[in-house]
N, C-alpha and C. Protein backbone atom coordinates (compact mmCIF):
# COMPACT_ATOMS: atom_id res chain seq x y z
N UNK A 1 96.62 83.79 109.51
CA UNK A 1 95.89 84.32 108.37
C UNK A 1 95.16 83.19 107.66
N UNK A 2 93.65 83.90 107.17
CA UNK A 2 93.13 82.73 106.62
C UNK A 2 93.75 82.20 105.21
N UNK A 3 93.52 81.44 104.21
CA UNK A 3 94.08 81.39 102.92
C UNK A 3 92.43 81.60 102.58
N UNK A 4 92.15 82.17 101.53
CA UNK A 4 90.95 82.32 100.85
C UNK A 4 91.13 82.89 99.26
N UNK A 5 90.24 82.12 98.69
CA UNK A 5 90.49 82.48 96.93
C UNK A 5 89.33 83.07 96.49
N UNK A 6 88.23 83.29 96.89
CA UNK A 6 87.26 83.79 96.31
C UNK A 6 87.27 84.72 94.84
N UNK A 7 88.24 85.77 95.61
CA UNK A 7 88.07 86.14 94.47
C UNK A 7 88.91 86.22 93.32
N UNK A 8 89.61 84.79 93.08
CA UNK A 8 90.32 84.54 91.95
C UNK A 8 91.33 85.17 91.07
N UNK A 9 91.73 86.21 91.66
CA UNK A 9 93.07 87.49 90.57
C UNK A 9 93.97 86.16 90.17
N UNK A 10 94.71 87.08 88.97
CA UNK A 10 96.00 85.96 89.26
C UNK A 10 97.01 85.49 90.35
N UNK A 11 96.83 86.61 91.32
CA UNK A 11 97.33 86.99 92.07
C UNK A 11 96.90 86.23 93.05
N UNK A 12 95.82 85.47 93.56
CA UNK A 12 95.65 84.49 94.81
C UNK A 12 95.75 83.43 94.15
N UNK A 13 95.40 83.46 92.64
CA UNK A 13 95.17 81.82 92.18
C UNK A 13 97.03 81.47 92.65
N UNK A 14 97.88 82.33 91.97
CA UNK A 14 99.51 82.64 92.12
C UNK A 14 99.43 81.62 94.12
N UNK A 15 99.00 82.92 94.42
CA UNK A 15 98.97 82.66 96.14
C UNK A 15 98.68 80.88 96.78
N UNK A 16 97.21 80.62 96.17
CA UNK A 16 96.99 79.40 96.19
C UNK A 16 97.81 78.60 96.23
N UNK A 17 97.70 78.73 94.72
CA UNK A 17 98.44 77.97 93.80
C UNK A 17 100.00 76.96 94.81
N UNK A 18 100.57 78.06 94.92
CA UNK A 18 102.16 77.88 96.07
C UNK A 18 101.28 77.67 97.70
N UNK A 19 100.50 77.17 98.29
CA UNK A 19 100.29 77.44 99.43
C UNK A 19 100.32 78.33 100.31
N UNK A 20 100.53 79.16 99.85
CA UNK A 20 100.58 80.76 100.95
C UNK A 20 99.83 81.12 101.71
N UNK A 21 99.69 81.52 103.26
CA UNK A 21 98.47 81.76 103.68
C UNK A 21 98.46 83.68 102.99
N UNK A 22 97.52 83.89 103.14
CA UNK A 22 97.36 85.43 103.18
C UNK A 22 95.93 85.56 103.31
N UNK A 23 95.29 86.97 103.70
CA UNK A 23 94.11 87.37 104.01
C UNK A 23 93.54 88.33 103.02
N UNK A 24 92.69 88.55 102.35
CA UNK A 24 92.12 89.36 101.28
C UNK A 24 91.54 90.42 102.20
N UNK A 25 91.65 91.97 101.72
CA UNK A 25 90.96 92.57 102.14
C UNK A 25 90.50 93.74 101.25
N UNK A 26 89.09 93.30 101.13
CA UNK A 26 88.33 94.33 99.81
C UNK A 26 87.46 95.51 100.30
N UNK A 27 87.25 96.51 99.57
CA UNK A 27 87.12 97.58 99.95
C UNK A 27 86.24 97.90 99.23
N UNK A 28 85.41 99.22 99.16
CA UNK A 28 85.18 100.49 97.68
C UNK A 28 85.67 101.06 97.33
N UNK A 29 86.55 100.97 96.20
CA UNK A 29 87.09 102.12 95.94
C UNK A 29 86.73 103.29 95.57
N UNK A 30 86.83 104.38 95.45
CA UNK A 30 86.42 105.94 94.78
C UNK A 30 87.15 105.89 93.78
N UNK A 31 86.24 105.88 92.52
CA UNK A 31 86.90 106.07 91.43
C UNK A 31 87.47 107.63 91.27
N UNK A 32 87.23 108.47 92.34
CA UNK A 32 88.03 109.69 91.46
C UNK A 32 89.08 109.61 93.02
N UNK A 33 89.81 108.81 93.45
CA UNK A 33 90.55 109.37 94.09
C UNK A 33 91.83 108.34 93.37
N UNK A 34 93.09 108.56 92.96
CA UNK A 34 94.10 107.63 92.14
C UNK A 34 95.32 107.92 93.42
N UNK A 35 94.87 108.03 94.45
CA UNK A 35 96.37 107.75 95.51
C UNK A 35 95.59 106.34 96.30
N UNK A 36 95.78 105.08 95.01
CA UNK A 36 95.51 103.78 95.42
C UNK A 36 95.69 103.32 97.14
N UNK A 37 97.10 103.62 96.86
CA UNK A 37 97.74 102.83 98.72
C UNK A 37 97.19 103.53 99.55
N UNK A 38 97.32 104.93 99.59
CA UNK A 38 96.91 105.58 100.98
C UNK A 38 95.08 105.38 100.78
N UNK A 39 94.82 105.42 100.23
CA UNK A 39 93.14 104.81 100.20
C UNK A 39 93.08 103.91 100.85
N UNK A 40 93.51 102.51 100.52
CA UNK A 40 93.13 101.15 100.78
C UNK A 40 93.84 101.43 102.68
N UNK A 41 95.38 102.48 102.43
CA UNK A 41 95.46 102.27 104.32
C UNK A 41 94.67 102.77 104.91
N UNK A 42 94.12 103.94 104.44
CA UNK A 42 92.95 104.94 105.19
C UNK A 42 91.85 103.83 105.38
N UNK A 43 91.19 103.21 104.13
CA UNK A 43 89.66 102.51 104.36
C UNK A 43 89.67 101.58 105.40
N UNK A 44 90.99 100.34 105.06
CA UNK A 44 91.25 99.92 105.61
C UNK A 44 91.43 100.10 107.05
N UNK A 45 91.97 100.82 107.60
CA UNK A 45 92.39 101.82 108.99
C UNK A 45 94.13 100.31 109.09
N UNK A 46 94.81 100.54 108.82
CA UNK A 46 96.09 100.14 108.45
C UNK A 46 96.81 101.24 108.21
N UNK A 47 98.08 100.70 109.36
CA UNK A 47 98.90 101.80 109.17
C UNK A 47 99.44 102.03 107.87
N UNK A 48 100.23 102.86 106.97
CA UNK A 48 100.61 103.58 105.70
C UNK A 48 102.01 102.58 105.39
N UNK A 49 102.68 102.66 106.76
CA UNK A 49 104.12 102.15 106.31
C UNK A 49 103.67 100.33 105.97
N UNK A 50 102.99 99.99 106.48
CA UNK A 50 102.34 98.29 105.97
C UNK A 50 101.90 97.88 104.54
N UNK A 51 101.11 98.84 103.92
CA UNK A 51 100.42 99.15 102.53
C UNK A 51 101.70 99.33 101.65
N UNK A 52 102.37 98.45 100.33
CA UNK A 52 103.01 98.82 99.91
C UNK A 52 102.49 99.05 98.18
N UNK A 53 102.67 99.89 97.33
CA UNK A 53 102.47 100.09 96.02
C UNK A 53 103.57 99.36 95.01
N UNK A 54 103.29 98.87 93.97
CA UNK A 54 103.61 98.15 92.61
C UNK A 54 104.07 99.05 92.10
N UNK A 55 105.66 99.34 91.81
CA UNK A 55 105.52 100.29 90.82
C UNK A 55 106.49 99.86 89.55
N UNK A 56 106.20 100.12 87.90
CA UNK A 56 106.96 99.26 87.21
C UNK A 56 107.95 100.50 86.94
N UNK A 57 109.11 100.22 86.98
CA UNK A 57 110.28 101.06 86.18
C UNK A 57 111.11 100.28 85.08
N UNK A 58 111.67 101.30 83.83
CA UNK A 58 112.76 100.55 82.90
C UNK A 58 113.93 101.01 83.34
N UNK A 59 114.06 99.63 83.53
CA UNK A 59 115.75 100.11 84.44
C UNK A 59 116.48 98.62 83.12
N UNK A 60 118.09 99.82 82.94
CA UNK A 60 118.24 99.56 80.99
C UNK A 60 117.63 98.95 80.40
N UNK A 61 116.14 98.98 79.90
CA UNK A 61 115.70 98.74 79.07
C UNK A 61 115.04 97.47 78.85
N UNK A 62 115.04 96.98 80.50
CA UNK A 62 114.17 95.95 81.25
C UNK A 62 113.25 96.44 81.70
N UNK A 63 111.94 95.69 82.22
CA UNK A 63 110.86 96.40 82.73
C UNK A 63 111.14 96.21 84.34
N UNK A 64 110.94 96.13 85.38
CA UNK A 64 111.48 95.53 86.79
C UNK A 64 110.06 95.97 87.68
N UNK A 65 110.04 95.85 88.70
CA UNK A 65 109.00 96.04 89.42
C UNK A 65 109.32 96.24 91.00
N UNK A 66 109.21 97.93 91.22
CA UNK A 66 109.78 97.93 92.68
C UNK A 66 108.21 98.09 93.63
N UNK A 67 108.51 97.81 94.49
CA UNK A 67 107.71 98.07 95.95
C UNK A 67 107.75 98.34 96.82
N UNK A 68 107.13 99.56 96.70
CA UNK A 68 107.74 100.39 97.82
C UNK A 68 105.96 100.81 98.93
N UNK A 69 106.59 101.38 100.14
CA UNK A 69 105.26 101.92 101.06
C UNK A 69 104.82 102.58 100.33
N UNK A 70 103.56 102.80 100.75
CA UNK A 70 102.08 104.32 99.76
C UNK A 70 102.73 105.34 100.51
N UNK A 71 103.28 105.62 101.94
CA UNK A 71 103.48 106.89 102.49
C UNK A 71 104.78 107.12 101.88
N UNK A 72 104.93 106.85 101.06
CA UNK A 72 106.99 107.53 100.48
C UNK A 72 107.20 107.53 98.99
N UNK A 73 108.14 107.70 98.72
CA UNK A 73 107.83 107.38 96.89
C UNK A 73 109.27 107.05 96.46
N UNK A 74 109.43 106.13 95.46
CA UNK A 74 110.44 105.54 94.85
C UNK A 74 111.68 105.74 94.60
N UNK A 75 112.85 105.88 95.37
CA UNK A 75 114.19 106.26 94.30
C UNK A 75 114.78 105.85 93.23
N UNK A 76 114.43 106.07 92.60
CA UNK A 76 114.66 105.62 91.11
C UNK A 76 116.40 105.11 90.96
N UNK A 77 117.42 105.55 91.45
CA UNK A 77 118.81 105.74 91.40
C UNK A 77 119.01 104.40 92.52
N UNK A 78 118.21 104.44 93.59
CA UNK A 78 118.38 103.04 94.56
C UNK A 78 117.74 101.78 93.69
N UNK A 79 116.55 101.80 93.13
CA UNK A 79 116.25 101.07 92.28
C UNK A 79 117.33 100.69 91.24
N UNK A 80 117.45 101.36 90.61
CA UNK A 80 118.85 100.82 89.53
C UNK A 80 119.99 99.78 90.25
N UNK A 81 120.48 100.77 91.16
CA UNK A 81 121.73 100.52 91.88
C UNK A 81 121.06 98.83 92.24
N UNK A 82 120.15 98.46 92.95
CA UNK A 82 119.82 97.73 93.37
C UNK A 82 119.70 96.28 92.41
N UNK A 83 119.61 96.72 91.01
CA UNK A 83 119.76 95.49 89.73
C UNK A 83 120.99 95.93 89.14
N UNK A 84 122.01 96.43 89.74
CA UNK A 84 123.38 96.47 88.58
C UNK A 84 123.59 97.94 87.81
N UNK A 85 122.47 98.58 87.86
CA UNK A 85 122.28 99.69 86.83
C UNK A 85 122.78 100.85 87.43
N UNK A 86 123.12 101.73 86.57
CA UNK A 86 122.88 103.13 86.84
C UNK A 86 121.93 104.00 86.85
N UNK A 87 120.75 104.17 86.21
CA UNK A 87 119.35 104.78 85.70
C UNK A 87 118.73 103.94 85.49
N UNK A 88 117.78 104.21 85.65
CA UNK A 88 116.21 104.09 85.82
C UNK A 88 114.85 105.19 85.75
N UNK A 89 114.14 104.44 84.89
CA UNK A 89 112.97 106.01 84.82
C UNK A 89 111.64 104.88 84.86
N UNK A 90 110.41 105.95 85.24
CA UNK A 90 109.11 105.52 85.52
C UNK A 90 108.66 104.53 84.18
N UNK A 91 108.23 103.32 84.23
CA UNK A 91 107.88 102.50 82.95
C UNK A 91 106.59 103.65 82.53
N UNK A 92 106.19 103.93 81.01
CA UNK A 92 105.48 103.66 80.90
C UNK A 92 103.86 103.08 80.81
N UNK A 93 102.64 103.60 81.16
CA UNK A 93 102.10 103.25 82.15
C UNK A 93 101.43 102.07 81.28
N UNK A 94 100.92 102.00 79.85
CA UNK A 94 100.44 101.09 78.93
C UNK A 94 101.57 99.76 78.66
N UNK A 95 102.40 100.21 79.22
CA UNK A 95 103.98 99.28 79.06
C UNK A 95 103.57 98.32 80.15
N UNK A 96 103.39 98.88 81.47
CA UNK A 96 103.25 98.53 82.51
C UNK A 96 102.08 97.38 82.53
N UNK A 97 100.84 97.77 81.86
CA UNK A 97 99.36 97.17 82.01
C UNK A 97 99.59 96.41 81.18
N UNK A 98 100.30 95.87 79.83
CA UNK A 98 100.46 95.24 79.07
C UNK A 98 101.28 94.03 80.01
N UNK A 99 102.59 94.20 79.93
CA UNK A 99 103.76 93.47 80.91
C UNK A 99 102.84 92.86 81.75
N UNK A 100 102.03 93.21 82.98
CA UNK A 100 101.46 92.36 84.07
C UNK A 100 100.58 91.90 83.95
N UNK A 101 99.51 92.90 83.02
CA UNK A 101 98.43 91.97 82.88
C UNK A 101 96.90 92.67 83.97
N UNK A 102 97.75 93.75 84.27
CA UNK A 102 96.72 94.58 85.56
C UNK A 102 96.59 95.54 85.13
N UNK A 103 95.11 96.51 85.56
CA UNK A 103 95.18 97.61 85.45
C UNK A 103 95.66 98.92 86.30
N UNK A 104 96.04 100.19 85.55
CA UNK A 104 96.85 100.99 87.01
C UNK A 104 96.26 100.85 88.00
N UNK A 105 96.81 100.91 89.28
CA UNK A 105 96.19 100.93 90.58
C UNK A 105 95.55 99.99 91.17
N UNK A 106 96.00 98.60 90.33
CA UNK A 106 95.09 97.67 90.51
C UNK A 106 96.85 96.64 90.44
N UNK A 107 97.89 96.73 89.98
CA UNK A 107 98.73 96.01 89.61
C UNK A 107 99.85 95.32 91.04
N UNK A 108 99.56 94.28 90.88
CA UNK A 108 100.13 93.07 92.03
C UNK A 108 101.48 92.95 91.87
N UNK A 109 102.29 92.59 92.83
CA UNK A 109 103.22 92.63 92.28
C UNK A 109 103.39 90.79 92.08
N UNK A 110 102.24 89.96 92.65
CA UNK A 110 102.03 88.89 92.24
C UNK A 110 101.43 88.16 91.06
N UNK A 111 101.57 86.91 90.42
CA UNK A 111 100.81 86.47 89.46
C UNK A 111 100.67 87.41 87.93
N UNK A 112 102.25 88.11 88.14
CA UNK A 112 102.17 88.88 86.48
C UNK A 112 101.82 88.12 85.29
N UNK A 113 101.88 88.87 84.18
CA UNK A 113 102.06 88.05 82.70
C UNK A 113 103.18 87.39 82.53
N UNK A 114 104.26 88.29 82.79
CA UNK A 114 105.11 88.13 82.67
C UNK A 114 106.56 88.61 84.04
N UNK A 115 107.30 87.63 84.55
CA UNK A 115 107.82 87.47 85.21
C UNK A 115 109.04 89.07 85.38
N UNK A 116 109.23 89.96 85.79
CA UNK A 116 110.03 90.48 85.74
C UNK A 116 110.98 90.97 87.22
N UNK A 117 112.31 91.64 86.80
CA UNK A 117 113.20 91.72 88.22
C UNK A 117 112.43 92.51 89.18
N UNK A 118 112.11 91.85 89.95
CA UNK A 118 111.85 92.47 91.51
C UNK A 118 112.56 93.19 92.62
N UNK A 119 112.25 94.26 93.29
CA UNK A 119 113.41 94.65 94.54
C UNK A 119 112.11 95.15 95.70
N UNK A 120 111.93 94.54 96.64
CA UNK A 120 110.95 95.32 97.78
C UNK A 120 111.99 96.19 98.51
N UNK A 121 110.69 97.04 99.11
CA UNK A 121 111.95 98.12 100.02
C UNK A 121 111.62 97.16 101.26
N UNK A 122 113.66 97.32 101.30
CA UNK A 122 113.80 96.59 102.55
C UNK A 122 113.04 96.92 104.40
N UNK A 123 112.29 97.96 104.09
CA UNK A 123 111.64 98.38 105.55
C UNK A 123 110.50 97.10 105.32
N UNK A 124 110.05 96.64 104.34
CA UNK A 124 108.82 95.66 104.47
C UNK A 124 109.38 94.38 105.86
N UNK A 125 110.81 93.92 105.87
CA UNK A 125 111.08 92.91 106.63
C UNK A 125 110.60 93.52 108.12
N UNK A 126 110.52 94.65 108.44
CA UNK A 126 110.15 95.24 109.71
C UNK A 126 108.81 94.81 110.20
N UNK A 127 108.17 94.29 109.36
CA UNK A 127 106.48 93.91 109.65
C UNK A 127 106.73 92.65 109.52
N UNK A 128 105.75 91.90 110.49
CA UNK A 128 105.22 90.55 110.45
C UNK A 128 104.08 90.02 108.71
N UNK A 129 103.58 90.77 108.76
CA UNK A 129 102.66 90.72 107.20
C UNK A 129 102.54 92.41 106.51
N UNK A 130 102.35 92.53 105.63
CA UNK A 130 102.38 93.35 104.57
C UNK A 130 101.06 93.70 103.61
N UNK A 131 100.59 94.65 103.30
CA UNK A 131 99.36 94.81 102.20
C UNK A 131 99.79 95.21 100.93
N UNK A 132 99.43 94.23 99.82
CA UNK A 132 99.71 95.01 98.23
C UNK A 132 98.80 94.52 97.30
N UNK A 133 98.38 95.15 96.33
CA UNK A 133 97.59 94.68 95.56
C UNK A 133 97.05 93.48 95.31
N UNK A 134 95.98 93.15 95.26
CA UNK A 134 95.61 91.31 94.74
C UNK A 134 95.43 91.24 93.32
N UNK A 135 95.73 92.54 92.89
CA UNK A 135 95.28 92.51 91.68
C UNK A 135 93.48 93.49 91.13
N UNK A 136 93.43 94.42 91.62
CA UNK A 136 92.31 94.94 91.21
C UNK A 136 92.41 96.03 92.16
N UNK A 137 91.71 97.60 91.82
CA UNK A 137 91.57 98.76 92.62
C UNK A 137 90.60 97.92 93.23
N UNK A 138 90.89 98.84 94.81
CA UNK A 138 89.85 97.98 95.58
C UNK A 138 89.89 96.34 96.16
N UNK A 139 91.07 95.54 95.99
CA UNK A 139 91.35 94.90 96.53
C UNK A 139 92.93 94.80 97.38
N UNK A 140 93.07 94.30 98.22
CA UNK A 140 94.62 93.92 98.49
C UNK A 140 94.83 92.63 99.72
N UNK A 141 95.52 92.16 99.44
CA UNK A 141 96.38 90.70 100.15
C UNK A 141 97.16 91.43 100.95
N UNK A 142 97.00 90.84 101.88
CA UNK A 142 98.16 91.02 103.26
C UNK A 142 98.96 89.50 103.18
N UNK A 143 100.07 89.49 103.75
CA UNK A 143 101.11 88.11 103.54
C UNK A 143 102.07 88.79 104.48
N UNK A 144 102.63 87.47 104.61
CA UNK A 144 104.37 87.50 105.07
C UNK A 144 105.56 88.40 103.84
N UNK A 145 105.86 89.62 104.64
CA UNK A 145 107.02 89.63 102.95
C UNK A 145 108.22 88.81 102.58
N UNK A 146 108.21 87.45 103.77
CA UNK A 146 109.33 86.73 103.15
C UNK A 146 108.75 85.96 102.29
N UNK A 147 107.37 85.69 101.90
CA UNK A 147 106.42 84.62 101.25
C UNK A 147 106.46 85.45 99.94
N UNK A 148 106.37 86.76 100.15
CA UNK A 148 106.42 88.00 98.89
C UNK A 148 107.67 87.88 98.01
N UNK A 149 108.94 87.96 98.93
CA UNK A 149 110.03 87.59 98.51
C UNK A 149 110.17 86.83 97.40
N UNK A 150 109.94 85.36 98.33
CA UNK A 150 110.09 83.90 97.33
C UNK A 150 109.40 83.83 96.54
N UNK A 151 108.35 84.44 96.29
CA UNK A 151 107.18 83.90 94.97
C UNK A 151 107.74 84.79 94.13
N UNK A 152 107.77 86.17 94.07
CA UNK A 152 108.59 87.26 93.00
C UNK A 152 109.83 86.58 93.02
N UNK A 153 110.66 86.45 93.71
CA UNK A 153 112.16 85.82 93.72
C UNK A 153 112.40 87.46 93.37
N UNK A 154 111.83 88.15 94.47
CA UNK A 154 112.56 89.43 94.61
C UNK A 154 113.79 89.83 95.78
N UNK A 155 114.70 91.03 95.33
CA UNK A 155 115.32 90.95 96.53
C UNK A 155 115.10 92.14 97.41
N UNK A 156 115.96 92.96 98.28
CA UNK A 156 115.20 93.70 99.00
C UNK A 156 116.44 94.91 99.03
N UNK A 157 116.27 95.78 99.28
CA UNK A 157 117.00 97.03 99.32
C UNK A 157 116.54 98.02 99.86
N UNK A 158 116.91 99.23 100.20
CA UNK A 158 116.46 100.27 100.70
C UNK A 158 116.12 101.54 99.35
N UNK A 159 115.21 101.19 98.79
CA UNK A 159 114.68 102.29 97.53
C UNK A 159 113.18 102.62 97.52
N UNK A 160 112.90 102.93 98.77
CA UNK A 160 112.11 103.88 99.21
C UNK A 160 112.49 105.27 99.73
N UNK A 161 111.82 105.91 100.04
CA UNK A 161 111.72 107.37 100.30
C UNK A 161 110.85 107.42 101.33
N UNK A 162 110.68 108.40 102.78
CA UNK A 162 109.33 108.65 103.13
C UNK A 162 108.81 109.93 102.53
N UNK A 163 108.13 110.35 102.32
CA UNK A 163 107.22 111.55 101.87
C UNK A 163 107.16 112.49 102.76
């Protein structure tokens, strides 16, 4: 993969920044379509289970940040379980854009405002590289998810769903 910064998110400067290789891959987005991931896998032509979505939850009353595939959707109860907790519910979505610093559908799980607990779904280790936000609708970074791992200092679990 090439390393390339062009287009500057926090999220490659982040990338840079640590040496990471990863590959940018930008798109058009349709502003009236808001199922971000499966867009970018469709435009892209990338399979669904590769494309993963940012999603912020308050799990007790922390903000956390899971990542899960676009083809499945979140267990909220694996999420918890996965930081100590019992419950967990959807953050907030102005909570969310505030905390990272991104806008919806646009939010990385790299180069936040602010640093919060991470968990990827553990199916990401199944791939050699991975697609998630760079930080903007219409963009996304492909990487290693053990490179994803170490920079979030996230850990990994099974709190996905398929759809």
């Amino acid at each position: 993969m090439a390393k390339k910064t062009s287009t500057g998110t926090p999220a490659t400067v982040a990338l840079a920044a640590a040496g990471v290789p990863f590959t940018e891959h930008s798109y058009t987005h349709d502003p009236g379509n808001t199922n971000y991931g499966l867009e970018a896998a469709t435009v892209l032509g990338i399979e669904p289970a590769r494309v993963f979505k940012t999603l912020m939850a308050d799990v007790a009353g922390t903000l956390a940040v899971a990542i899960v595939p676009v083809n499945g959707t979140l267990d909220l109860k694996a999420l918890a379980q996965a930081l100590g907790h019992k419950k967990a519910a959807m953050a907030d979505p102005a909570a969310a854009q505030r905390r990272t610093g991104y806008v919806l559908g646009g939010i990385s799980p790299l180069g936040q405002r602010q640093q919060s607990p991470t968990v990827l779904d553990e199916s990401a280790l199944g791939h050699g590289t991975i697609f998630v936000s760079g930080g903007r609708r219409g963009f996304d970074i492909e990487l290693a998810p053990e490179d994803l791992i170490r920079l979030t200092k996230a850990t990994t679990a099974a709190i996905g769903h398929p759809a």
